[in-house]
C-alpha atoms as a PDB file:
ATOM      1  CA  UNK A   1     -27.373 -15.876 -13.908  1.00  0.00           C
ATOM      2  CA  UNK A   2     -26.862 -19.855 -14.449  1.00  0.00           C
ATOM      3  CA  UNK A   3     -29.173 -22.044 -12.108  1.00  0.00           C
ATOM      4  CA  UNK A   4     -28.616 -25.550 -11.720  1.00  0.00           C
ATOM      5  CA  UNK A   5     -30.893 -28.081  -9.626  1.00  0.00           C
ATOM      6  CA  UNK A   6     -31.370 -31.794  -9.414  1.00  0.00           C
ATOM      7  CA  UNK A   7     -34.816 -33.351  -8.886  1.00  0.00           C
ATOM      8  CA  UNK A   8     -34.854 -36.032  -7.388  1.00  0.00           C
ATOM      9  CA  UNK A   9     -37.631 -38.078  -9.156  1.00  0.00           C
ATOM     10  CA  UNK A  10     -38.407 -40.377 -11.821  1.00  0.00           C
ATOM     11  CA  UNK A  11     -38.870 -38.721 -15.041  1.00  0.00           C
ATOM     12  CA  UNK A  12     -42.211 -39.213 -16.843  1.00  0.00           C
ATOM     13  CA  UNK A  13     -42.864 -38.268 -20.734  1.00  0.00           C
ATOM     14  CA  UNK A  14     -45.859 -36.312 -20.958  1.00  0.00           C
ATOM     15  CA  UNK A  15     -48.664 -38.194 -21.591  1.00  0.00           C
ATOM     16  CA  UNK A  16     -50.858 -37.699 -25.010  1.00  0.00           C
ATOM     17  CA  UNK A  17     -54.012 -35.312 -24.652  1.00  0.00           C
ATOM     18  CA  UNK A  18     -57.447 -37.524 -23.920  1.00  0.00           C
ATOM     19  CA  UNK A  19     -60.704 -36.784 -24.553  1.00  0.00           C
ATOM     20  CA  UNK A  20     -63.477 -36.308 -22.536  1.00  0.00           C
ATOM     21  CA  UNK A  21     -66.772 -37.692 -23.578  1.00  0.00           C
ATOM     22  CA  UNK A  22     -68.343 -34.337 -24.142  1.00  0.00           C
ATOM     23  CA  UNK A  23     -65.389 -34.030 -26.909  1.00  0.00           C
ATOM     24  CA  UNK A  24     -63.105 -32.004 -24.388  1.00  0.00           C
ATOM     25  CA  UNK A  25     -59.391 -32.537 -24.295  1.00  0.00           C
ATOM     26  CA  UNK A  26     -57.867 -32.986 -21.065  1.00  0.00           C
ATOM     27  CA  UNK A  27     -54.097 -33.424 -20.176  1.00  0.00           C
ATOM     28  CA  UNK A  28     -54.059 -36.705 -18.207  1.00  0.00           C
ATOM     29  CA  UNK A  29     -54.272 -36.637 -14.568  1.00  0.00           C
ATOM     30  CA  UNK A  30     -51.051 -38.716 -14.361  1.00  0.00           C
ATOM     31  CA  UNK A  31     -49.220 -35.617 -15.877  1.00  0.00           C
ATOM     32  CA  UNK A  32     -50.807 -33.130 -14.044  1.00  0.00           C
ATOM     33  CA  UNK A  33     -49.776 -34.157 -10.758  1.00  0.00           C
ATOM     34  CA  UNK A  34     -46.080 -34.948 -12.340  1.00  0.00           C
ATOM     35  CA  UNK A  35     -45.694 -31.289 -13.840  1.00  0.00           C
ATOM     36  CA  UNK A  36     -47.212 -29.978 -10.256  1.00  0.00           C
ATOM     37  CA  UNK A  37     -44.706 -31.940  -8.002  1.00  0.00           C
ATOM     38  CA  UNK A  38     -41.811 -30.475 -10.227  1.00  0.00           C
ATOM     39  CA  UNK A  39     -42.951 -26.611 -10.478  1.00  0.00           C
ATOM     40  CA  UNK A  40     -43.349 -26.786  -6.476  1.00  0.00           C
ATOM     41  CA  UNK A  41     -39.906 -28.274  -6.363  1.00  0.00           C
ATOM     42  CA  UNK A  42     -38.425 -25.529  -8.568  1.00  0.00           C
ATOM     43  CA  UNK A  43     -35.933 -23.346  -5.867  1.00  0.00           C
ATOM     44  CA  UNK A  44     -34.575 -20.992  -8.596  1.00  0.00           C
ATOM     45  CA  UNK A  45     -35.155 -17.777 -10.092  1.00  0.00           C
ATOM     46  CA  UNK A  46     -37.731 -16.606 -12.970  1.00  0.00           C
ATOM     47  CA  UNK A  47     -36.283 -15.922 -15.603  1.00  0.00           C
ATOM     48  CA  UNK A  48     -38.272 -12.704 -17.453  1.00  0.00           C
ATOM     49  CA  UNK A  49     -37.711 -11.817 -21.381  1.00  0.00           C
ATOM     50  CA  UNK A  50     -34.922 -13.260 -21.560  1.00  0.00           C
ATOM     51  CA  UNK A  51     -33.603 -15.765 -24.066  1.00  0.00           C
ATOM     52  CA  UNK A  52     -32.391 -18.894 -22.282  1.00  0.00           C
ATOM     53  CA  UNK A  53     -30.157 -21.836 -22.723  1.00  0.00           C
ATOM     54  CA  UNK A  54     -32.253 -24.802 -20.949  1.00  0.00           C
ATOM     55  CA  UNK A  55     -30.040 -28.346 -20.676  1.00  0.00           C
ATOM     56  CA  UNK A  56     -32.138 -30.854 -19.517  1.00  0.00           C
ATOM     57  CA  UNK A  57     -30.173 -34.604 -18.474  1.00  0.00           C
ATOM     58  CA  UNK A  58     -32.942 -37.661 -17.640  1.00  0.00           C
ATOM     59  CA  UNK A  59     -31.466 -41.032 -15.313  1.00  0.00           C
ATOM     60  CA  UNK A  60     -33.657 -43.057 -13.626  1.00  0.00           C
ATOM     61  CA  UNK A  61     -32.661 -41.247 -10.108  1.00  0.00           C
ATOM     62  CA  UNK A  62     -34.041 -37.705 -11.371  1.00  0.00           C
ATOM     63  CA  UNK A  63     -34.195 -34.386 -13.483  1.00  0.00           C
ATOM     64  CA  UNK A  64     -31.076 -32.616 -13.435  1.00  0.00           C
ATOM     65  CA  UNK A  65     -31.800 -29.077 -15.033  1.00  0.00           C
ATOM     66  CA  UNK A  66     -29.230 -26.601 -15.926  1.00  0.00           C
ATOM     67  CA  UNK A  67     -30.720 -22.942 -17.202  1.00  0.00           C
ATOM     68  CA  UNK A  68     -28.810 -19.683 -17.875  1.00  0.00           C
ATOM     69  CA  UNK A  69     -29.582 -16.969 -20.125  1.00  0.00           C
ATOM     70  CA  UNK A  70     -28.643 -17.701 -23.734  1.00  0.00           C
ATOM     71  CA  UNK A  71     -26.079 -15.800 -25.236  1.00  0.00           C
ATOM     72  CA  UNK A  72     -26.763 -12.540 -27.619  1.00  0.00           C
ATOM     73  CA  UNK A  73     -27.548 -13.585 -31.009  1.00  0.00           C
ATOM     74  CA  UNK A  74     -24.692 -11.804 -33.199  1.00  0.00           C
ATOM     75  CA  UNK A  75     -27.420  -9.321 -35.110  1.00  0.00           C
ATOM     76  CA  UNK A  76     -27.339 -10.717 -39.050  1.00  0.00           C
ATOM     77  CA  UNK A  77     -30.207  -9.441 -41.418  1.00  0.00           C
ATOM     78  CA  UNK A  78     -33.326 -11.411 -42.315  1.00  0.00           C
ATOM     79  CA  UNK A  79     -35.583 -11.583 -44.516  1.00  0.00           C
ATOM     80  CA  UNK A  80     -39.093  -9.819 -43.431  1.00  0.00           C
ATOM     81  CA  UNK A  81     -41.462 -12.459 -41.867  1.00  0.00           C
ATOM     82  CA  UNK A  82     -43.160 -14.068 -39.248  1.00  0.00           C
ATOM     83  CA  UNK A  83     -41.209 -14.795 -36.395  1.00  0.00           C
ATOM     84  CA  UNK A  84     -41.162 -18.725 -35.095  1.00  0.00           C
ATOM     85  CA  UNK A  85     -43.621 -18.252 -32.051  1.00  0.00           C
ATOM     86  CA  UNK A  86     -44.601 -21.633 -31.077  1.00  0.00           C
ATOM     87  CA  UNK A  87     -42.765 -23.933 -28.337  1.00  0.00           C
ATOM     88  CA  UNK A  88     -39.988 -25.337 -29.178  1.00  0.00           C
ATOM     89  CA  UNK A  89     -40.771 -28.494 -28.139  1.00  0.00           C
ATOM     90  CA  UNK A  90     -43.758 -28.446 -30.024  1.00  0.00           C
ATOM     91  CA  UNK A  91     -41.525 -27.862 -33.116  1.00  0.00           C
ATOM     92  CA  UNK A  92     -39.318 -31.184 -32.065  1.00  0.00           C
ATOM     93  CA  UNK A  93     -41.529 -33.102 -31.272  1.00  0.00           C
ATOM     94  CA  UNK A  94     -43.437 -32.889 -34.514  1.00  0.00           C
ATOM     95  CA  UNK A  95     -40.323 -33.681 -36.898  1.00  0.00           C
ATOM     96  CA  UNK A  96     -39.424 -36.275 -34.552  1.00  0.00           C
ATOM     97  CA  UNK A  97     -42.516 -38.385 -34.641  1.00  0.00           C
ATOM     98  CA  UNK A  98     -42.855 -37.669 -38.343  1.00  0.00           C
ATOM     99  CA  UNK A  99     -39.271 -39.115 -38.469  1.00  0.00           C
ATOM    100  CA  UNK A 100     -40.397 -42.178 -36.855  1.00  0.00           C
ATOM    101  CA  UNK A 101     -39.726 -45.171 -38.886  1.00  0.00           C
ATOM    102  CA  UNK A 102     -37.935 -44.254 -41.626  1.00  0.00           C
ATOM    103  CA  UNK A 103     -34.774 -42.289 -39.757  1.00  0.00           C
ATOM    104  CA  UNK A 104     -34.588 -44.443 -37.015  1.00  0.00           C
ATOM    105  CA  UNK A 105     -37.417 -47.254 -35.649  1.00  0.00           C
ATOM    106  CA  UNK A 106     -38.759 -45.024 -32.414  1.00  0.00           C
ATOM    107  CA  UNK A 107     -37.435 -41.554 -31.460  1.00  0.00           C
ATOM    108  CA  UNK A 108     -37.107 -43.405 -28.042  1.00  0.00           C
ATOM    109  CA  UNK A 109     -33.886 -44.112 -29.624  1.00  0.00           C
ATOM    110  CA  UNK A 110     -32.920 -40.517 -28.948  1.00  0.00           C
ATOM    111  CA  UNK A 111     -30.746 -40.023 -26.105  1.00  0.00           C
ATOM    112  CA  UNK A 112     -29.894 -36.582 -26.923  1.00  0.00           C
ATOM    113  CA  UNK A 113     -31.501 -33.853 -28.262  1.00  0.00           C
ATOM    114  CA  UNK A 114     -30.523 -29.757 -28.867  1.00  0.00           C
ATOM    115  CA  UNK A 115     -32.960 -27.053 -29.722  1.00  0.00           C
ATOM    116  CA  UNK A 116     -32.352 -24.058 -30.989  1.00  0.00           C
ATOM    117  CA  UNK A 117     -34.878 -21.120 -32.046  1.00  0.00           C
ATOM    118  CA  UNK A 118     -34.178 -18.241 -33.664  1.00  0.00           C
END
């Protein structure tokens, strides 16, 4: 089932971990409160083990979020391995900072991005 939703407020990037003087990291509060204010705003359905297609558009006036359940992957052998368990994001955003400065000046230049895990 495809859920769309706008949200109306200013999107925020996720600020860097910090640390606390005892040598804790912390996600800022600043981000906290940002993440909170959009899972309570969140009217649609959980989505359980189930591969999904996110689309995510940013404008200054809000979040607009369109999520359905990705299509089946046509079944191809592979190799025996490990299986790619991390976030995706995680996986972006790590070539895209390493990419910074010598494929393009800031990956703020990026105005869109598509993922894909498989």
């Amino acid at each position: 089932m495809r859920f769309k939703q706008f949200f109306e407020i200013r999107p925020r990037p996720k600020g860097r971990p910090r640390m606390s003087p005892k040598g804790f990291a912390y996600t800022p509060p600043e981000t906290v409160k940002y993440e909170k204010m959009i899972a309570s705003m969140y009217e649609g359905p959980k989505y359980e083990d189930e591969r999904l297609c996110v689309h995510l558009k940013f404008s200054e006036s809000g979040v607009e979020l369109d999520i359905q359940p990705a299509k089946p992957l046509k079944m191809v052998k592979k190799k025996a391995g490990r299986k790619l368990s991390g976030d995706i994001d995680n996986y972006a955003k790590a070539v895209l900072d390493a990419l910074n400065g010598v494929a393009y000046d800031d990956d703020k230049q990026i105005v869109i991005l598509m993922l894909e895990k498989t």
